[in-house]
Protein backbone atom coordinates (compact mmCIF):
# COMPACT_ATOMS: atom_id res chain seq x y z
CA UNK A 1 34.44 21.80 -26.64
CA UNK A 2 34.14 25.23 -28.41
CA UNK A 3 32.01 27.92 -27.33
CA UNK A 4 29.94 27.53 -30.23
CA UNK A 5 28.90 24.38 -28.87
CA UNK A 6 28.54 25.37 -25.01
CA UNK A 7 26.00 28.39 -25.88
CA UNK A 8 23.88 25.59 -28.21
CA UNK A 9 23.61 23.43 -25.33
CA UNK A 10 22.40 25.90 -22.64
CA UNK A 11 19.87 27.28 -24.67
CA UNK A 12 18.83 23.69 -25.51
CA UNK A 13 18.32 22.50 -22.00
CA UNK A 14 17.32 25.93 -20.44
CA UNK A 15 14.88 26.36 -23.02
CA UNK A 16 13.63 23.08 -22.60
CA UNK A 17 13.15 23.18 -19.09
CA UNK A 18 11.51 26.10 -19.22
CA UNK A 19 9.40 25.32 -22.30
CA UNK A 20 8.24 21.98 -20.72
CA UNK A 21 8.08 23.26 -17.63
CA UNK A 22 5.60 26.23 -18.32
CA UNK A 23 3.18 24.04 -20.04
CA UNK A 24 2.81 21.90 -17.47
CA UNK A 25 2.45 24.15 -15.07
CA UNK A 26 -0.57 25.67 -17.70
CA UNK A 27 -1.75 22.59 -18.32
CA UNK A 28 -2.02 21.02 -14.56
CA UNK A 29 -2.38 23.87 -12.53
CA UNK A 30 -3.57 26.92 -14.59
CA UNK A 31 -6.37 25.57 -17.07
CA UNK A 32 -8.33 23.67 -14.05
CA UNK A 33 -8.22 27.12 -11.79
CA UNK A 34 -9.16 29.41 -15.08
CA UNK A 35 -12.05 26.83 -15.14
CA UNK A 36 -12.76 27.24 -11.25
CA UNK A 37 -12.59 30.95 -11.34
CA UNK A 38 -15.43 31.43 -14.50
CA UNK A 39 -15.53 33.71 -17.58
CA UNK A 40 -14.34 37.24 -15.64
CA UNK A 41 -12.09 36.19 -13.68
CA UNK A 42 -10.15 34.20 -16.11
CA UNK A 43 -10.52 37.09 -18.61
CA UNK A 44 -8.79 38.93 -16.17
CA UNK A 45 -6.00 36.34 -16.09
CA UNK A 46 -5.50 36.20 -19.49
CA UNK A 47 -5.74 40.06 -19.76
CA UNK A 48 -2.44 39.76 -17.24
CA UNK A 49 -1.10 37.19 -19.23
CA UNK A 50 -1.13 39.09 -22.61
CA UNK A 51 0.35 42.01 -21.19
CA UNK A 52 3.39 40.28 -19.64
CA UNK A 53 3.97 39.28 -23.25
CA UNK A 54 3.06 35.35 -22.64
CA UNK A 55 2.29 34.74 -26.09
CA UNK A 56 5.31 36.64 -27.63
CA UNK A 57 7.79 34.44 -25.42
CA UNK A 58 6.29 31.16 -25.37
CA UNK A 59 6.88 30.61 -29.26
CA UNK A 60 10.35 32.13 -28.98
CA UNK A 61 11.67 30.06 -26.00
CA UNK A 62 10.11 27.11 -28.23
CA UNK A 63 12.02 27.98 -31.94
CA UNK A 64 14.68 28.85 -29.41
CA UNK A 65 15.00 25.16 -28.08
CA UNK A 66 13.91 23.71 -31.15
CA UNK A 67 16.70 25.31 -33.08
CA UNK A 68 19.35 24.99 -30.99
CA UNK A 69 18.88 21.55 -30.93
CA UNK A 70 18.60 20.85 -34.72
CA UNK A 71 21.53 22.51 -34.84
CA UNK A 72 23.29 20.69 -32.35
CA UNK A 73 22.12 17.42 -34.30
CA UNK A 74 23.83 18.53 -37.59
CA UNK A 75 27.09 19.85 -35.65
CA UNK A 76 27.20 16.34 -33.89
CA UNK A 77 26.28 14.45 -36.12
CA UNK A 78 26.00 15.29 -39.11
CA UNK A 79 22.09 15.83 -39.23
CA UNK A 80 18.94 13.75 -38.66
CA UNK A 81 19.80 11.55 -42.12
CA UNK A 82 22.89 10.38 -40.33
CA UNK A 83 20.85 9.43 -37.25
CA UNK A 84 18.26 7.23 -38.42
CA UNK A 85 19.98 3.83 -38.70
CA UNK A 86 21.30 3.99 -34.80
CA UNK A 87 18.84 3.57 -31.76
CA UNK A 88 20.57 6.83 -30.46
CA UNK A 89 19.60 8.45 -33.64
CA UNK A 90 16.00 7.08 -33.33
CA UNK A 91 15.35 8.58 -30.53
CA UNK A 92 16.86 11.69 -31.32
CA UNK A 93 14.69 12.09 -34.32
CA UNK A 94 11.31 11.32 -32.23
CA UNK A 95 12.27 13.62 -29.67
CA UNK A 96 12.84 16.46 -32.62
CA UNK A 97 9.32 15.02 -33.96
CA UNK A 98 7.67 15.25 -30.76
CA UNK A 99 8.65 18.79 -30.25
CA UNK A 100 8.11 20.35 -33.70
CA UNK A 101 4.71 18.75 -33.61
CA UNK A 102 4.15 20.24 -29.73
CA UNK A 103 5.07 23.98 -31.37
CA UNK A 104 2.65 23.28 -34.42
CA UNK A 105 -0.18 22.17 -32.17
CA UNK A 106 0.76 25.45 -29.60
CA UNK A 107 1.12 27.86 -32.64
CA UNK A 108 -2.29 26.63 -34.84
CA UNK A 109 -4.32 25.78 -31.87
CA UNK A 110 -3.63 27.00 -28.01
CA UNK A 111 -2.26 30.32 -29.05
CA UNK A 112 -5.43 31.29 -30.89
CA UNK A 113 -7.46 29.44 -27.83
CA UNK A 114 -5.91 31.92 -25.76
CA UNK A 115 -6.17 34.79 -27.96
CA UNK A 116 -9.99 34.41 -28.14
CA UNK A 117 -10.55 33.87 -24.59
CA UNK A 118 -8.55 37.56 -24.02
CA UNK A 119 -10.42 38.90 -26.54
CA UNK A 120 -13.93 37.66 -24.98
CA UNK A 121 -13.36 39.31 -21.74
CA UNK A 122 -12.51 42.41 -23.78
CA UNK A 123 -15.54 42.35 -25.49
CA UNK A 124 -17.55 41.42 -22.87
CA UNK A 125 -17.11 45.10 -21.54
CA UNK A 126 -18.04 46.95 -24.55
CA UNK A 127 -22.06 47.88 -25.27
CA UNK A 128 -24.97 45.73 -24.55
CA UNK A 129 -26.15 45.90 -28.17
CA UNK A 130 -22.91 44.71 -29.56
CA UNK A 131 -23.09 41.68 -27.06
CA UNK A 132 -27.04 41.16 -27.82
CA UNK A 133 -25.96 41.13 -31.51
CA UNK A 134 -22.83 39.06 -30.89
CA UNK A 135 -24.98 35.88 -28.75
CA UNK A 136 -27.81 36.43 -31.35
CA UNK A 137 -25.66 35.18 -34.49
CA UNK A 138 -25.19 30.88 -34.17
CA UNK A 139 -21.26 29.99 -34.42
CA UNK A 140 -19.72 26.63 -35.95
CA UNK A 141 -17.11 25.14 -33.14
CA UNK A 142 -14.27 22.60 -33.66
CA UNK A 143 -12.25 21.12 -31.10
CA UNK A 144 -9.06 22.17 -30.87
CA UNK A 145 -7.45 21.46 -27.25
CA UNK A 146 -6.23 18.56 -25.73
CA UNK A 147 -7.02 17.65 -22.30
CA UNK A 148 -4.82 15.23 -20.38
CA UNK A 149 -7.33 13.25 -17.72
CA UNK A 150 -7.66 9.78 -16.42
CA UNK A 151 -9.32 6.70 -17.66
CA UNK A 152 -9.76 3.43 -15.92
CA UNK A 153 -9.94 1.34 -19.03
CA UNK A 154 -7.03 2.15 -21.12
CA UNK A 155 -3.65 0.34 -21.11
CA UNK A 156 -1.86 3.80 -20.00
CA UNK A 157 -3.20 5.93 -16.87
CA UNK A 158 -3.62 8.59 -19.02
CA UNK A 159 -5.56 9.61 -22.06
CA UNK A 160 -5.88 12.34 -24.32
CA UNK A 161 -9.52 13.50 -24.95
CA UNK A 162 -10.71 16.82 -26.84
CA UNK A 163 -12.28 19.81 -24.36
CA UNK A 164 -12.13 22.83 -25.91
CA UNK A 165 -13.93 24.36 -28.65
CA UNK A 166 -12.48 27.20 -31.01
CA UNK A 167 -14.87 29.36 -32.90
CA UNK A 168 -14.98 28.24 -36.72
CA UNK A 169 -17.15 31.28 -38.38
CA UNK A 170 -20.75 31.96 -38.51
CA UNK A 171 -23.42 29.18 -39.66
């Protein structure tokens, strides 16, 4: 095995772990206290979060682990075309699916989710007229998060409903 090939499989695992491993944690563990805490505390947070460069490092360990392992597919073998008639290359394929589509959904939706809920607390310590004038105007929301939760009806123990909202412009 060349070196070549050693560095493209540390960064695909390590980057994996840690990419799976920090949403999880986010997901389980951080939304649920942000929600506990309320708006100024969890402005706070994400103030903290921003500044440690969360949202700079997040996408990169992501195109990091993502890349590395496309190109470990075409240096293997031979590319995702050469995959798809073998079970192995099935699954290889949905696992590349699954995690492009898991850096679209991070990139379009969560990392502007977070962005906005920064830039709330922000505002919320500027002048009580530009608050007043802020509430007074109606906003359009669309969901945009996915929340993982229980449900006792469902053929799997867990389902995926929508939770959050993301400002969509003025009415």
């Amino acid at each position: 095995m060349n070196w070549l090939m050693l560095v493209l499989r540390l960064i695909h695992v390590g980057g994996g772990a840690l990419w799976v491993g920090m949403m999880a944690f986010m997901t389980f563990f951080l939304s649920p206290a942000l929600a506990e805490a309320g708006p100024q505390e969890s402005g706070k947070l994400m103030a903290a979060l921003q500044k440690q460069r969360i949202m700079i490092i997040m996408p990169v360990i992501a195109l990091l682990t993502i890349g590395s392992g496309l190109w470990l597919m075409v240096r293997v073998y031979g590319g995702p075309g050469a995959l798809a008639a073998s079970r192995t290359g099935m699954a290889l394929n949905l696992g590349a699916a699954a995690a492009i589509l898991a850096f679209v959904i991070g990139i379009v939706f969560m990392r502007p989710l977070m962005i906005a809920r920064h830039n709330g607390h922000r505002s919320r310590g500027g002048s009580a007229l530009a608050g007043a004038r802020r509430d007074a105007e109606p906003r359009r929301r669309a969901p945009v998060a996915v929340r993982v939760g229980r449900d006792g009806g469902g053929p799997l123990p867990l389902t995926l409903r929508f939770s959050c909202h993301r400002p969509l412009g003025r009415v």
